[in-house]
N, C-alpha and C. Protein backbone atom coordinates (compact mmCIF):
# COMPACT_ATOMS: atom_id res chain seq x y z
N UNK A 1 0.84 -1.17 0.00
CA UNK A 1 0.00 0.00 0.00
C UNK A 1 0.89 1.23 0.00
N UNK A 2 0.07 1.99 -0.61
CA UNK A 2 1.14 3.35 -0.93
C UNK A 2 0.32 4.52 -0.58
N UNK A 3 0.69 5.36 0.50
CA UNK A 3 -0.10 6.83 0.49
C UNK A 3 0.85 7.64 0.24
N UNK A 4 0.41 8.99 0.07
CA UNK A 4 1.32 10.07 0.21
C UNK A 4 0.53 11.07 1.01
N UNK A 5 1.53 12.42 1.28
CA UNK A 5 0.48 13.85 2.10
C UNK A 5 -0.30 14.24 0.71
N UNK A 6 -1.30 14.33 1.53
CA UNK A 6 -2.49 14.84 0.28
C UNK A 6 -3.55 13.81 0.21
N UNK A 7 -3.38 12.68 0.53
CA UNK A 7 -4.23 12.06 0.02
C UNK A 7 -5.27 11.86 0.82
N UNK A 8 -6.96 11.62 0.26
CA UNK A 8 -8.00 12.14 1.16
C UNK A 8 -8.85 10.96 0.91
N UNK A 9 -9.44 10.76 2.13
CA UNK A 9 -10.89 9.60 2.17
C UNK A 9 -12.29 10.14 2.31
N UNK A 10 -13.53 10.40 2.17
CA UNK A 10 -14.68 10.75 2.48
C UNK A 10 -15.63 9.70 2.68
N UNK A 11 -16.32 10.09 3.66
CA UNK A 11 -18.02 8.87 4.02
C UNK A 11 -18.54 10.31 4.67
N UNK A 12 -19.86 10.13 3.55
CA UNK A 12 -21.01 10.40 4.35
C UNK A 12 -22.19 9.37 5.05
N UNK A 13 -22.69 9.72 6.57
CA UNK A 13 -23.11 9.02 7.52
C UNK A 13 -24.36 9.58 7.54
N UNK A 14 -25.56 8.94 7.99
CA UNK A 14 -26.57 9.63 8.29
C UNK A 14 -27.27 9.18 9.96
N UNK A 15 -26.89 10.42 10.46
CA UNK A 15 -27.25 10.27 11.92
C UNK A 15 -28.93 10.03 12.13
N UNK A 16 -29.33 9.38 13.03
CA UNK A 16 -30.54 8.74 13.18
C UNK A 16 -30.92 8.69 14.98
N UNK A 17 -31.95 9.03 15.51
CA UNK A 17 -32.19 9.06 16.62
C UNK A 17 -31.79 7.50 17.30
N UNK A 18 -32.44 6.55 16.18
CA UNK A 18 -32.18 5.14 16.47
C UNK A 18 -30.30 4.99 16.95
N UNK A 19 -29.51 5.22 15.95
CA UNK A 19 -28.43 5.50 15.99
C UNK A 19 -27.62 5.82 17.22
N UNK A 20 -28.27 6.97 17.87
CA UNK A 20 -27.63 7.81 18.77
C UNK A 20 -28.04 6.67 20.28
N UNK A 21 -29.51 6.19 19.91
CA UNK A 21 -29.90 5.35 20.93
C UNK A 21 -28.89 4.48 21.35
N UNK A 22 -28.82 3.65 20.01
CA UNK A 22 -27.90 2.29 20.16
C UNK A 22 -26.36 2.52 20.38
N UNK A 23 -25.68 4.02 20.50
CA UNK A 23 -24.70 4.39 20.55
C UNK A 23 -24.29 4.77 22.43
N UNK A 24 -25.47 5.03 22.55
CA UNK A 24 -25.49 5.09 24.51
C UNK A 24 -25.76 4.10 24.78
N UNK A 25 -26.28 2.92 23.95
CA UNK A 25 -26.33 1.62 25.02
C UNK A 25 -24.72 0.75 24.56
N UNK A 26 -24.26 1.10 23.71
CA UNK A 26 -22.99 1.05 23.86
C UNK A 26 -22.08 1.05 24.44
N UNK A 27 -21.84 2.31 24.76
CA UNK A 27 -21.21 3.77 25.59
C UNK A 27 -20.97 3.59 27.03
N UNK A 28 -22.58 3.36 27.32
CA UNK A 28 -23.05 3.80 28.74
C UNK A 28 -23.53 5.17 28.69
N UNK A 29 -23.18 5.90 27.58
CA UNK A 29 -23.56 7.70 27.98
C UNK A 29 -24.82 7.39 27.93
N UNK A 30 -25.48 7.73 28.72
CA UNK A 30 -27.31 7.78 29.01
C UNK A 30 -27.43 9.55 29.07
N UNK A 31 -26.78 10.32 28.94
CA UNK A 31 -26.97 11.39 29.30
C UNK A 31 -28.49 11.86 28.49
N UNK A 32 -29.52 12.18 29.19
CA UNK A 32 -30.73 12.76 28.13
C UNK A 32 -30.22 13.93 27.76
N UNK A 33 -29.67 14.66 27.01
CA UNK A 33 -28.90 15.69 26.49
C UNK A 33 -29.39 14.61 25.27
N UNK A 34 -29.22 13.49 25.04
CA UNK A 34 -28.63 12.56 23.77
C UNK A 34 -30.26 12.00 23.50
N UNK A 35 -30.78 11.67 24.64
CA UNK A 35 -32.10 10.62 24.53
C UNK A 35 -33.34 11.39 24.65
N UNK A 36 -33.39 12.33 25.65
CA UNK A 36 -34.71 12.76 25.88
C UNK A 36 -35.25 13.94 25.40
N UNK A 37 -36.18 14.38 24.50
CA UNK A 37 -36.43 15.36 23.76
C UNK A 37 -37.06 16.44 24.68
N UNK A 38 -37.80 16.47 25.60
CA UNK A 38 -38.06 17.19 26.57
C UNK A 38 -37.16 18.05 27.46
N UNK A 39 -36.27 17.36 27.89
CA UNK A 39 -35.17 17.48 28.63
C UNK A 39 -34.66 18.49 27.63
N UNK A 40 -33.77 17.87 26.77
CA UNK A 40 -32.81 18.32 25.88
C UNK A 40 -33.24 19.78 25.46
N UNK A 41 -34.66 20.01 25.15
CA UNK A 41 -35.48 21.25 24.68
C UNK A 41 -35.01 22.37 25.89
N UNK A 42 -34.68 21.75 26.61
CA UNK A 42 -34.41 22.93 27.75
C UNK A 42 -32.65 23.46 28.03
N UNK A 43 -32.43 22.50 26.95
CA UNK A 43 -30.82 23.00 27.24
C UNK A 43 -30.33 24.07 25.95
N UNK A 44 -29.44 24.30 25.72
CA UNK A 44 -28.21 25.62 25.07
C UNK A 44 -29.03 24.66 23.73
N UNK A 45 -28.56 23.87 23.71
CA UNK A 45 -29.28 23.01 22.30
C UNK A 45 -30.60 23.45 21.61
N UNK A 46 -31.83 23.23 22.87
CA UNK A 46 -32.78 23.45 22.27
C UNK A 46 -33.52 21.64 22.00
N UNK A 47 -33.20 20.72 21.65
CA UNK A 47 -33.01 19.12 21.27
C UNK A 47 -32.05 18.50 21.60
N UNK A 48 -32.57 17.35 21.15
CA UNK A 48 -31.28 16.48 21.54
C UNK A 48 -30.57 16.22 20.70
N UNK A 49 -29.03 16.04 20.84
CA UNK A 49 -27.88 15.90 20.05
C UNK A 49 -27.31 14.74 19.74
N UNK A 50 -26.55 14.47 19.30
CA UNK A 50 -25.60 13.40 19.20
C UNK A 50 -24.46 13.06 19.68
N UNK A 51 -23.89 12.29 20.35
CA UNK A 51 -22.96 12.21 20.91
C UNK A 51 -21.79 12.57 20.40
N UNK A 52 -20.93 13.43 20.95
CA UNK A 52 -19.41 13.94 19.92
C UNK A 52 -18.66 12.47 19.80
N UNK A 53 -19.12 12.22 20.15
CA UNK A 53 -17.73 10.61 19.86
C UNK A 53 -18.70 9.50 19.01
N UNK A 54 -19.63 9.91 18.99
CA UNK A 54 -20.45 8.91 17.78
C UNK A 54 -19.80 9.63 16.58
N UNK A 55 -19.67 10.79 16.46
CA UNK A 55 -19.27 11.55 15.34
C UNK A 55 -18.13 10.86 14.66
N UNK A 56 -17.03 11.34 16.02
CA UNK A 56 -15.68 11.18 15.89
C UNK A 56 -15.27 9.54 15.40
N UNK A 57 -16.73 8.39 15.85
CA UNK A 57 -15.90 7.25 15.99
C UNK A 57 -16.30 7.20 14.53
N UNK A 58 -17.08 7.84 13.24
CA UNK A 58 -16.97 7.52 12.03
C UNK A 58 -15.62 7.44 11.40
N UNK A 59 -14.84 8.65 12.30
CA UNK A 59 -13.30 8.62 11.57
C UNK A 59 -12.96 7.38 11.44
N UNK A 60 -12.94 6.54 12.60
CA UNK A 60 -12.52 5.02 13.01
C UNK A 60 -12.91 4.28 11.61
N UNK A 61 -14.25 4.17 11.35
CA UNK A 61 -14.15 3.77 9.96
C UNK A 61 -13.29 3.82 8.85
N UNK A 62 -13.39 4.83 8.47
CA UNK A 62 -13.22 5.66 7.09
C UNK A 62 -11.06 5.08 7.11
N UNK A 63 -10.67 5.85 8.66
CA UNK A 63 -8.80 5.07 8.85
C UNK A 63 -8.77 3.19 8.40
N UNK A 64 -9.97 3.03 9.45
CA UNK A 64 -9.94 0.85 9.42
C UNK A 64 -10.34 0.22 8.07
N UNK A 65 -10.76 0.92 7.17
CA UNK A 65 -11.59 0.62 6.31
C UNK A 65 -10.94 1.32 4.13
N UNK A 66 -10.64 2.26 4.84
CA UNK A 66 -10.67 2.94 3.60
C UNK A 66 -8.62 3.56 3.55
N UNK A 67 -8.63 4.12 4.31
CA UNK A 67 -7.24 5.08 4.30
C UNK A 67 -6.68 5.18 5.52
N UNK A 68 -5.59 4.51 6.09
CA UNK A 68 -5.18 3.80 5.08
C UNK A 68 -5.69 2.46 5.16
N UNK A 69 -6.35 2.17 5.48
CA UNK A 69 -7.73 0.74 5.32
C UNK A 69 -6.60 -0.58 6.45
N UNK A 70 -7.44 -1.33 5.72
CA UNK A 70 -7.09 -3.02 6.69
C UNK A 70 -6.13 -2.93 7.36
N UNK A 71 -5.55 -3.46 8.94
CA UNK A 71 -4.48 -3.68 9.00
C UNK A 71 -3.78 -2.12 9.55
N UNK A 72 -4.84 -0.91 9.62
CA UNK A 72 -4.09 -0.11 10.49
C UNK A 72 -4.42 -0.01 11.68
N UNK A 73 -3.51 0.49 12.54
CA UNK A 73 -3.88 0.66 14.04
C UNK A 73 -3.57 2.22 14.62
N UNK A 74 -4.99 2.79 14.88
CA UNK A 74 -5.54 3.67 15.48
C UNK A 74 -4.48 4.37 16.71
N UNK A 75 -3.83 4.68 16.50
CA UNK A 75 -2.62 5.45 17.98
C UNK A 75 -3.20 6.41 18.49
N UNK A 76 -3.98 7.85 18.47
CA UNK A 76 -4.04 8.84 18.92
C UNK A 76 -5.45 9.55 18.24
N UNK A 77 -6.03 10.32 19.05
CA UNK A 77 -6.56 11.32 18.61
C UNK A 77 -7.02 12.59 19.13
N UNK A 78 -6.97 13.58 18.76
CA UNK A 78 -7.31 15.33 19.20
C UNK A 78 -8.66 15.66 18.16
N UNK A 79 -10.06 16.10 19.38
CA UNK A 79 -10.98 16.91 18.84
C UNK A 79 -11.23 17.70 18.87
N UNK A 80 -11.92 18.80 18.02
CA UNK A 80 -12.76 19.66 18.86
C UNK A 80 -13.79 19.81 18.13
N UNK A 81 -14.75 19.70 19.32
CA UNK A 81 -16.38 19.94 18.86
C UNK A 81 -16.75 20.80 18.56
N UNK A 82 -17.29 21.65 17.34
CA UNK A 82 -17.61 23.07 17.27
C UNK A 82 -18.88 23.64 17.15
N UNK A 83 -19.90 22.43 16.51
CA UNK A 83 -20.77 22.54 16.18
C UNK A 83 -21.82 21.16 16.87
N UNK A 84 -23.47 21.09 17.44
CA UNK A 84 -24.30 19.81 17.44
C UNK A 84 -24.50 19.09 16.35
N UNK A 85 -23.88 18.17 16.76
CA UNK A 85 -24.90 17.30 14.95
C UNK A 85 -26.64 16.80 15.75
N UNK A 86 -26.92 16.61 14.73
CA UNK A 86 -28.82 16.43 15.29
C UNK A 86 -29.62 15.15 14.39
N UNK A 87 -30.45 14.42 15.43
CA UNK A 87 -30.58 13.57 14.82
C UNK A 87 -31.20 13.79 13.71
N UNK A 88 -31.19 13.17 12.36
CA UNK A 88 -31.60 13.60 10.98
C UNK A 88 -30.46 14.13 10.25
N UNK A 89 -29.39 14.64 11.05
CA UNK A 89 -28.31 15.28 9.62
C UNK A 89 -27.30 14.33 8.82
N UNK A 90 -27.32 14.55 8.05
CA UNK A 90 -26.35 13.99 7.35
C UNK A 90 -24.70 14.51 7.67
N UNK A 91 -23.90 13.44 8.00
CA UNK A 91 -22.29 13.97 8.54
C UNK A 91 -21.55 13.72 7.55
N UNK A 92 -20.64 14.34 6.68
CA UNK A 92 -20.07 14.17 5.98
C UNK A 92 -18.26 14.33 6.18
N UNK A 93 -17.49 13.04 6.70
CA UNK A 93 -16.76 13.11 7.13
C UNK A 93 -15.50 12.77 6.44
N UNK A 94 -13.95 13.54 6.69
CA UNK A 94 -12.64 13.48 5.72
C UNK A 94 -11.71 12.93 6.84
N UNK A 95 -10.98 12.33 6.46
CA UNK A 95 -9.43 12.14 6.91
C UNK A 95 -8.68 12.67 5.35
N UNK A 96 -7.48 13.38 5.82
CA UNK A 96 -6.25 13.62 4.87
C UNK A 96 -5.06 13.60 5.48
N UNK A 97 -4.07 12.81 4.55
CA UNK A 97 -2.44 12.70 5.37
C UNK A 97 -2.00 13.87 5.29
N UNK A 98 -1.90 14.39 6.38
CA UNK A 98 -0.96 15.62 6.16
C UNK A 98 0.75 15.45 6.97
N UNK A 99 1.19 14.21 7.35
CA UNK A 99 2.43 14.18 7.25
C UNK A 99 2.80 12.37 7.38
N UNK A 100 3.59 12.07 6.92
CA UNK A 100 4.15 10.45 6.98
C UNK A 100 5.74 10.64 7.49
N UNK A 101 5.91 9.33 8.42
CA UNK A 101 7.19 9.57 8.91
C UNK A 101 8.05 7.69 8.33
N UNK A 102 9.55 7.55 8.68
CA UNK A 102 9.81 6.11 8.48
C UNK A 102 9.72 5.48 9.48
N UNK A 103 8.62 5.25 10.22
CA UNK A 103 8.52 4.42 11.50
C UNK A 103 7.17 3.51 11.03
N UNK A 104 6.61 4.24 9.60
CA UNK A 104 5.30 4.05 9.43
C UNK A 104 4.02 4.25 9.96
N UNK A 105 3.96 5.59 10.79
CA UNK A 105 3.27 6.33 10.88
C UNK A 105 2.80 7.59 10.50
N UNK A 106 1.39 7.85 10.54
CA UNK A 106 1.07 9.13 9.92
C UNK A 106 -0.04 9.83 10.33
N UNK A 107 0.13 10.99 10.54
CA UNK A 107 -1.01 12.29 10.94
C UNK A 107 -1.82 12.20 9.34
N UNK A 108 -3.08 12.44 10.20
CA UNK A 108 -4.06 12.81 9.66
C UNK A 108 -5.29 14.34 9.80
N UNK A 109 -4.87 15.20 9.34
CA UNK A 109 -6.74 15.58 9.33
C UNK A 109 -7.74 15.00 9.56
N UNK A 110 -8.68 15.15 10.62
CA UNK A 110 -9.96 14.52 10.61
C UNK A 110 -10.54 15.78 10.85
N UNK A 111 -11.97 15.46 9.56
CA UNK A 111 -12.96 16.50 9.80
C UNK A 111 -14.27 16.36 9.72
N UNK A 112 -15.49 16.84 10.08
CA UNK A 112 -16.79 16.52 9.61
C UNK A 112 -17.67 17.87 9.60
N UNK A 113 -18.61 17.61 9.04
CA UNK A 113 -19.20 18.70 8.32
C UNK A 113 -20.48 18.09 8.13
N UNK A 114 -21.65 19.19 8.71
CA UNK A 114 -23.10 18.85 8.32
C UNK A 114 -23.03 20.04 7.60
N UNK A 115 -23.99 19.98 6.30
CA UNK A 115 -23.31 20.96 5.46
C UNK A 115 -22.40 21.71 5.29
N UNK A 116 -22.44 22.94 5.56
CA UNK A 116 -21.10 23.84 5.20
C UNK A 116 -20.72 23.87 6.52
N UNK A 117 -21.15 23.29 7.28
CA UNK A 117 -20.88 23.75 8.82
C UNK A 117 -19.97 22.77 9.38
N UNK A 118 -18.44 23.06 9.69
CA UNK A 118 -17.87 21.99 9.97
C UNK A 118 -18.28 22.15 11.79
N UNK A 119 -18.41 20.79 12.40
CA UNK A 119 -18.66 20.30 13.32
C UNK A 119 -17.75 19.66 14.24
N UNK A 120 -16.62 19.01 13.93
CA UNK A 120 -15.44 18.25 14.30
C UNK A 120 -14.33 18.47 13.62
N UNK A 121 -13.58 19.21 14.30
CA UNK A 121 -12.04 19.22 13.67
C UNK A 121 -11.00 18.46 14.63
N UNK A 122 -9.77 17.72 13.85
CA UNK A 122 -9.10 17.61 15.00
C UNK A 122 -8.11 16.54 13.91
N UNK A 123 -7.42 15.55 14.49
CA UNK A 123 -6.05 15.40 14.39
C UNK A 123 -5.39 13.52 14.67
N UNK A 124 -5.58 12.67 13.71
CA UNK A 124 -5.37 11.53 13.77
C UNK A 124 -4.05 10.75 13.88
N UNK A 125 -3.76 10.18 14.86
CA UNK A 125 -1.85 9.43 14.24
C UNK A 125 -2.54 8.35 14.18
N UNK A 126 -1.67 7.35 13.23
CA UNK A 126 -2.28 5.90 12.94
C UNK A 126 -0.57 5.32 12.52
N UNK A 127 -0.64 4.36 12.94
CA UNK A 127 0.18 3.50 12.37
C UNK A 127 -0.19 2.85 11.40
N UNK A 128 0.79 3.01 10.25
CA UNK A 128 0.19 1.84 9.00
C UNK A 128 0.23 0.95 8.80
N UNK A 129 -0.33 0.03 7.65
CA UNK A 129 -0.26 -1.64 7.81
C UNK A 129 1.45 -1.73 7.34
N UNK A 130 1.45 -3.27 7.60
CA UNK A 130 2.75 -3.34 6.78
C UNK A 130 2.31 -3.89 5.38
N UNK A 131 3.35 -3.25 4.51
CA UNK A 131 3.33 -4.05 3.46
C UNK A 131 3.32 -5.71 2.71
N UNK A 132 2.47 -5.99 2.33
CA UNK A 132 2.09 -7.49 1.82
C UNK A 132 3.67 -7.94 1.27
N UNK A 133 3.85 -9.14 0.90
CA UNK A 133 5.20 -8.59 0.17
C UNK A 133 5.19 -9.10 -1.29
N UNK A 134 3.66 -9.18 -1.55
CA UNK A 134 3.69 -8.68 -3.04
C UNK A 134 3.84 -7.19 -3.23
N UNK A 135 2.96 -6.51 -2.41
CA UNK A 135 2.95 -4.71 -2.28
C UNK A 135 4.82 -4.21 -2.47
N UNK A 136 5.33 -5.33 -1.95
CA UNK A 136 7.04 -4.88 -1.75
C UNK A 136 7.64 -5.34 -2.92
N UNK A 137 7.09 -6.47 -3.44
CA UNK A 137 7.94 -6.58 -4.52
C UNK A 137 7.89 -5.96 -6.25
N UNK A 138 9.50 -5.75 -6.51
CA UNK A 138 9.84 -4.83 -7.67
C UNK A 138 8.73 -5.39 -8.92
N UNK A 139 8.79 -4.88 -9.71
CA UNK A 139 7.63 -5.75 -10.78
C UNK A 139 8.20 -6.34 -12.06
């Protein structure tokens, strides 16, 4: 497998009340901030939200799956929440390498965005897979 800086992954997700449910029985976060629409109506929100780490754990995908896919392992991560996602929005989420080192690790950009509105910014290290050693060999 071969990346370089620059190179970018996208998934869009569609958040779902169901979603957020099955994400606190996960979790443990029960917080009604997340579950209870009554409640939640009374907070800075207005409704209920989504959990920032339901957000964040799409990154988890998009690194395990896509970029740099199979076979990497997850080292680190820095968020910041800027925006609620709400149940019904659509999250549209990036990783990009923005540096590779020879230890075989690499920073990433992670970002998400319900429309123009980015929501999650922040900052991925991952260790990469190793190379197959067909991937290694000359051709």
């Amino acid at each position: 497998m071969s990346i370089s800086v620059g190179d970018r992954a996208e998934r869009e997700f569609e958040v779902t009340q169901d979603l957020i449910r099955r994400f606190a029985e996960v979790s443990g976060d029960t917080n009604p901030v997340h579950l209870d629409e009554a409640y939640a109506a009374g907070t800075r929100f207005g409704g209920t939200v989504a959990h920032g780490m339901l957000t964040a754990g799409f990154f988890s995908g998009i690194l395990g799956t896509q970029l740099p896919g199979t076979g990497s392992i997850y080292l680190r991560q820095e968020l910041r929440f800027l925006a609620p996602v709400r149940p019904g929005d659509r999250v549209r989420c990036e990783v990009e390498v923005t540096e590779l080192d020879d230890r075989r690790r690499a920073r990433f950009a992670t970002r998400a965005w319900v429309g123009e509105t980015l929501v999650v910014d922040g900052e991925a290290r991952v260790l990469l897979p190793k190379e197959t050693p067909e991937e290694g060999a000359e051709g």
